[in-house]
PDB file of N, CA and C in Angstrom:
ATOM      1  N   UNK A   1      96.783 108.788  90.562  1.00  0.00           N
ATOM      2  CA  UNK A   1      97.961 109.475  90.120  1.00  0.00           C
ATOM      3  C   UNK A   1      97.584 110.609  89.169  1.00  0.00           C
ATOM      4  N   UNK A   2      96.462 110.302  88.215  1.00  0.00           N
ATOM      5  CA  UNK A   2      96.438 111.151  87.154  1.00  0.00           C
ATOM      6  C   UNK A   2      95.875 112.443  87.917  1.00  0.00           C
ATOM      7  N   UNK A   3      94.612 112.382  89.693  1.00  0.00           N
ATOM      8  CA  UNK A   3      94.250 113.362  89.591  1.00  0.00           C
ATOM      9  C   UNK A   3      95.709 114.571  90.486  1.00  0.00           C
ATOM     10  N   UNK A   4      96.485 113.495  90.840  1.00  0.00           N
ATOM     11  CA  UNK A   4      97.318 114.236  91.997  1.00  0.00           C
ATOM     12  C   UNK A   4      98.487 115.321  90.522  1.00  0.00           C
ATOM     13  N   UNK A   5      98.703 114.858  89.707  1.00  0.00           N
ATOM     14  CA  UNK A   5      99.302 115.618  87.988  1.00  0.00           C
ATOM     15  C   UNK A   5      98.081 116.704  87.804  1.00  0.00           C
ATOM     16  N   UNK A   6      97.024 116.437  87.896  1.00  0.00           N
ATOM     17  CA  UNK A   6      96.280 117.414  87.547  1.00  0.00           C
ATOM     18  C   UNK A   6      96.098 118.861  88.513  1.00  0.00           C
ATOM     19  N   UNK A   7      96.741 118.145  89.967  1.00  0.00           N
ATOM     20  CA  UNK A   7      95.840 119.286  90.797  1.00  0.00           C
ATOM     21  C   UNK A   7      96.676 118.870  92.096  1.00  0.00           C
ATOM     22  N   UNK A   8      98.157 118.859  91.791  1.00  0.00           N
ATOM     23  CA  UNK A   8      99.217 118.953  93.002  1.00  0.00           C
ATOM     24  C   UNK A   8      98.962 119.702  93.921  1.00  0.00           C
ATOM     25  N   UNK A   9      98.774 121.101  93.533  1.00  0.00           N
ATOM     26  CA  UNK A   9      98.741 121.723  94.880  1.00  0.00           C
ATOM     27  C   UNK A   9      97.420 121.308  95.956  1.00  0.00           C
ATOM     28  N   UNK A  10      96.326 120.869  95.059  1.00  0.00           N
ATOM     29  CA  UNK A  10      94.989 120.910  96.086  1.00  0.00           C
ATOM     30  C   UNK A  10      95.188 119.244  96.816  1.00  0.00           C
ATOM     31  N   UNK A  11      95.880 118.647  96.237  1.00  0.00           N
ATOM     32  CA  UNK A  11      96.684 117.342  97.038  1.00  0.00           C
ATOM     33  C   UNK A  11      97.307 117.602  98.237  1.00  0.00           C
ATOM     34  N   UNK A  12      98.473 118.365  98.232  1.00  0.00           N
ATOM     35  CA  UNK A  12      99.174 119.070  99.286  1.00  0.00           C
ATOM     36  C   UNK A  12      98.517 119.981 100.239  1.00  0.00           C
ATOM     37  N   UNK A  13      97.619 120.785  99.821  1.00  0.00           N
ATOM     38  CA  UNK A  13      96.757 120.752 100.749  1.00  0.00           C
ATOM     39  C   UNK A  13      95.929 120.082 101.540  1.00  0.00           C
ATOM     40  N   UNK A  14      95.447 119.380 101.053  1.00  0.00           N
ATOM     41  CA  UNK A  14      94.393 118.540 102.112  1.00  0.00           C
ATOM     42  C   UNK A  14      95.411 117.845 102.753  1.00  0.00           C
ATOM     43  N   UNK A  15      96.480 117.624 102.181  1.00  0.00           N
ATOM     44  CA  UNK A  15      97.604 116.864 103.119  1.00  0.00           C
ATOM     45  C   UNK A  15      98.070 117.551 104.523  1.00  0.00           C
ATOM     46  N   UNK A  16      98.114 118.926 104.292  1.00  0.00           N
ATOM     47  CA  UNK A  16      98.287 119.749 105.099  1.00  0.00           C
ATOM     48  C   UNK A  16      97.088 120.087 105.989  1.00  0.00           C
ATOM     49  N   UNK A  17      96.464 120.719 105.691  1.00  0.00           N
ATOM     50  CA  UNK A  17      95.315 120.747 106.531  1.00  0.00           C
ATOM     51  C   UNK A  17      94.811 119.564 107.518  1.00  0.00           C
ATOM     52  N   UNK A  18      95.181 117.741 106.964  1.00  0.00           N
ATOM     53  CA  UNK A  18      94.842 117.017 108.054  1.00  0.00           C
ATOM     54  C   UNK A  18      95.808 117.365 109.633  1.00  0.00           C
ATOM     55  N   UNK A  19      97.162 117.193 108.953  1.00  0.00           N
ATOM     56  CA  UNK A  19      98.289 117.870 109.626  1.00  0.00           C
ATOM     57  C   UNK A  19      98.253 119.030 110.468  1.00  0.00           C
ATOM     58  N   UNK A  20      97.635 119.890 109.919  1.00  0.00           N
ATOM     59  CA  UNK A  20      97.318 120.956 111.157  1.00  0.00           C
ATOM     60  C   UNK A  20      96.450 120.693 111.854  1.00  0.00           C
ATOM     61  N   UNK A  21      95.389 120.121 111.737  1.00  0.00           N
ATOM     62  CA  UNK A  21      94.430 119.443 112.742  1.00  0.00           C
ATOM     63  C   UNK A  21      94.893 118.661 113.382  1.00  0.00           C
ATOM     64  N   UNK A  22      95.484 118.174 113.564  1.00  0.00           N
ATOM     65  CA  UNK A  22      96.667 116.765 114.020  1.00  0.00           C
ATOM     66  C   UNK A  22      97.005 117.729 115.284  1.00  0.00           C
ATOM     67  N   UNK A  23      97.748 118.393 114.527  1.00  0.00           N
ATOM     68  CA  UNK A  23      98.327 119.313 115.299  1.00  0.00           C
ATOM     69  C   UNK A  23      98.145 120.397 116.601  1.00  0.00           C
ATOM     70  N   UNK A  24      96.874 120.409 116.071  1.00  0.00           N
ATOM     71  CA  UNK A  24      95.865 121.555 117.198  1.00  0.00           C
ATOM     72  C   UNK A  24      95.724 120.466 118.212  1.00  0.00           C
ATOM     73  N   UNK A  25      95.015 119.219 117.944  1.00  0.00           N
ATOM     74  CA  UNK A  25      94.820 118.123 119.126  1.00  0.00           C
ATOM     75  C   UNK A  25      95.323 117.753 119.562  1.00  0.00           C
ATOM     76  N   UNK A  26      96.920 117.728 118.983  1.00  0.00           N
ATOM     77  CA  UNK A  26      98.036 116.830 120.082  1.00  0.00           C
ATOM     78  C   UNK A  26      98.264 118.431 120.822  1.00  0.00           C
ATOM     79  N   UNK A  27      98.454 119.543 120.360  1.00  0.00           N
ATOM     80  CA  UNK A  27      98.762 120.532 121.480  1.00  0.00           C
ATOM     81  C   UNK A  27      97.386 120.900 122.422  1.00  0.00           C
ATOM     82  N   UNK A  28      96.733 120.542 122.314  1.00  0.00           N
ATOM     83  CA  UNK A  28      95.395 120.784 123.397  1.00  0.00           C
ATOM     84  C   UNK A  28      95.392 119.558 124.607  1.00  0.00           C
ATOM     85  N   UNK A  29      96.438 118.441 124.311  1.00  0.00           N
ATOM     86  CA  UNK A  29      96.766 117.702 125.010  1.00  0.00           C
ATOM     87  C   UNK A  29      96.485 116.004 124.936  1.00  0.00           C
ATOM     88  N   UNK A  30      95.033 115.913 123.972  1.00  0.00           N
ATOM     89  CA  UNK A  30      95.087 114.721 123.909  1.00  0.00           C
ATOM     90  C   UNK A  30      96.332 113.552 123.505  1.00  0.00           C
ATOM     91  N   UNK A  31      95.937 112.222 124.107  1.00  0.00           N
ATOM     92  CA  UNK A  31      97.153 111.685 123.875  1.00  0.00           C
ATOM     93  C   UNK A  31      96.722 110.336 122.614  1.00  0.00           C
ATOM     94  N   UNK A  32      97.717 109.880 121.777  1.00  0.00           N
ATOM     95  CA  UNK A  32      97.393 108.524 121.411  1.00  0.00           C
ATOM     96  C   UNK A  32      97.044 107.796 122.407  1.00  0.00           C
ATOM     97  N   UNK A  33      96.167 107.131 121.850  1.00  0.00           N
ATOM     98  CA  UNK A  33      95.233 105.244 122.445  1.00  0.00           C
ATOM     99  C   UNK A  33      95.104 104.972 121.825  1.00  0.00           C
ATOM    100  N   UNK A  34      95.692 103.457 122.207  1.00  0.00           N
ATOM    101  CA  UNK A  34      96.241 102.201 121.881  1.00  0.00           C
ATOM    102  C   UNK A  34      94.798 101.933 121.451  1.00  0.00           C
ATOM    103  N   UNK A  35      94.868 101.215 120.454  1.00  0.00           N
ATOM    104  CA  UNK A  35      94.269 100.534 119.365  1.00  0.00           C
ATOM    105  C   UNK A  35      93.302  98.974 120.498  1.00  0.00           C
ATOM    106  N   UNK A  36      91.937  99.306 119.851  1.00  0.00           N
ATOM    107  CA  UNK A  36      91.214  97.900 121.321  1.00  0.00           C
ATOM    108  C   UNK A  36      91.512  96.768 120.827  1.00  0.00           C
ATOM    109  N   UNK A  37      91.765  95.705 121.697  1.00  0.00           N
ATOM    110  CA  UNK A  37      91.779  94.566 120.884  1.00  0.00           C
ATOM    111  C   UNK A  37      90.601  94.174 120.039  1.00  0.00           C
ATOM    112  N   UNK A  38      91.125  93.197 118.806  1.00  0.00           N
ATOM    113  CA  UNK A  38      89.837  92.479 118.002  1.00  0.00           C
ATOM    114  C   UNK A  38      89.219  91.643 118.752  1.00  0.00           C
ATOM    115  N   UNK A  39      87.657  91.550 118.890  1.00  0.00           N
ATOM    116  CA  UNK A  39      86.677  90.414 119.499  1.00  0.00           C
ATOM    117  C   UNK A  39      87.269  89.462 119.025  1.00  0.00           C
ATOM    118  N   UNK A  40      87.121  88.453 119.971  1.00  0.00           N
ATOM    119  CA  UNK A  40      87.470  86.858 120.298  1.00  0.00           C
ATOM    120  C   UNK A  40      86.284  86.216 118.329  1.00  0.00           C
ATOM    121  N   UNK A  41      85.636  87.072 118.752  1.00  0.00           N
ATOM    122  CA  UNK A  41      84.501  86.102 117.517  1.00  0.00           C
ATOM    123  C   UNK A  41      84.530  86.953 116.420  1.00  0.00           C
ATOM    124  N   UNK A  42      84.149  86.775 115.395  1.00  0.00           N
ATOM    125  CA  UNK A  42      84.024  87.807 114.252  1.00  0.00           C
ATOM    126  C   UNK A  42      82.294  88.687 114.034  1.00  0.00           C
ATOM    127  N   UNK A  43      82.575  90.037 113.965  1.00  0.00           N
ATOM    128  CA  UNK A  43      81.603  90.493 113.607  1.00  0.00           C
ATOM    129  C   UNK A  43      81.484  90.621 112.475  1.00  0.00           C
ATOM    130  N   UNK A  44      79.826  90.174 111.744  1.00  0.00           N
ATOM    131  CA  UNK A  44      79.348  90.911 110.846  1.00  0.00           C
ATOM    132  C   UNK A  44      78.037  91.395 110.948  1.00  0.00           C
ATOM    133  N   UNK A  45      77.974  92.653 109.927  1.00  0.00           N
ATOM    134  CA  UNK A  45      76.521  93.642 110.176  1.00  0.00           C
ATOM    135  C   UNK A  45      76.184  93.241 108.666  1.00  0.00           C
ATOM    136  N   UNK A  46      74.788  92.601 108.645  1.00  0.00           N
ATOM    137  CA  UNK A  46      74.508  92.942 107.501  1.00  0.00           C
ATOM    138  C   UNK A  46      72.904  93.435 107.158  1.00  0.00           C
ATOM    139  N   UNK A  47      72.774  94.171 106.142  1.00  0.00           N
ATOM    140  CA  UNK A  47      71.785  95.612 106.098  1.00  0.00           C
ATOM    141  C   UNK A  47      70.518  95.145 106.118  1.00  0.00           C
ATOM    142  N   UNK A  48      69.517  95.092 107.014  1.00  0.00           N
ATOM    143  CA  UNK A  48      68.015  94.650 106.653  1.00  0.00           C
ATOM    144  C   UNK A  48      67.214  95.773 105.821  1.00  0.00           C
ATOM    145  N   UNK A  49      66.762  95.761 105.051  1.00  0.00           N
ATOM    146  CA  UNK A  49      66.422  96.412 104.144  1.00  0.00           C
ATOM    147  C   UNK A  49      64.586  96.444 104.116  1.00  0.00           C
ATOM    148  N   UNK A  50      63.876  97.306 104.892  1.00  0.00           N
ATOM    149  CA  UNK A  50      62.552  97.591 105.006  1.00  0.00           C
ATOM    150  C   UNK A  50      61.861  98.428 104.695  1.00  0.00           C
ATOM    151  N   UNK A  51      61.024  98.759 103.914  1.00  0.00           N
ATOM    152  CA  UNK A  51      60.294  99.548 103.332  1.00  0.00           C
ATOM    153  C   UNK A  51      59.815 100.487 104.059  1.00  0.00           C
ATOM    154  N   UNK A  52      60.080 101.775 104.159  1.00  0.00           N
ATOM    155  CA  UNK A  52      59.647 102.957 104.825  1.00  0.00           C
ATOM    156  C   UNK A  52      57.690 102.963 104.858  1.00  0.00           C
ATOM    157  N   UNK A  53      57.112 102.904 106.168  1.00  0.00           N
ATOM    158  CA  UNK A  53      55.755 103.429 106.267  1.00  0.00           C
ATOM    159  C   UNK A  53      55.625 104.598 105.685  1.00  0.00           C
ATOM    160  N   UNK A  54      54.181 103.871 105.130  1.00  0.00           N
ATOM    161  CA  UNK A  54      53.655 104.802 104.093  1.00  0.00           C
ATOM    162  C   UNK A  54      52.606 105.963 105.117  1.00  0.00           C
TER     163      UNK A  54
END
């Protein structure tokens, strides 16, 4: 909140600007797609962490 008081307009912009991009792609024709279903099982990724060759 405090930074959107500090700097309204550059808020409203980026608000805008996603919006016009929005915009260019739905008029170039692409369409919404539907959301994939969630896997039956749960994924998780977790980070292996290896020391870069020297």
């Amino acid at each position: 909140m405090a930074a959107w008081l500090a700097h309204p307009w550059m808020t409203l912009g980026v608000m805008g600007a996603i919006h016009w991009e929005a915009l260019k792609i739905w008029l170039k024709g692409e369409r919404i797609r539907p959301r994939p279903q969630a896997p039956q099982n749960p994924v998780t990724l977790t980070p292996q962490a290896r020391p870069l060759a020297a």
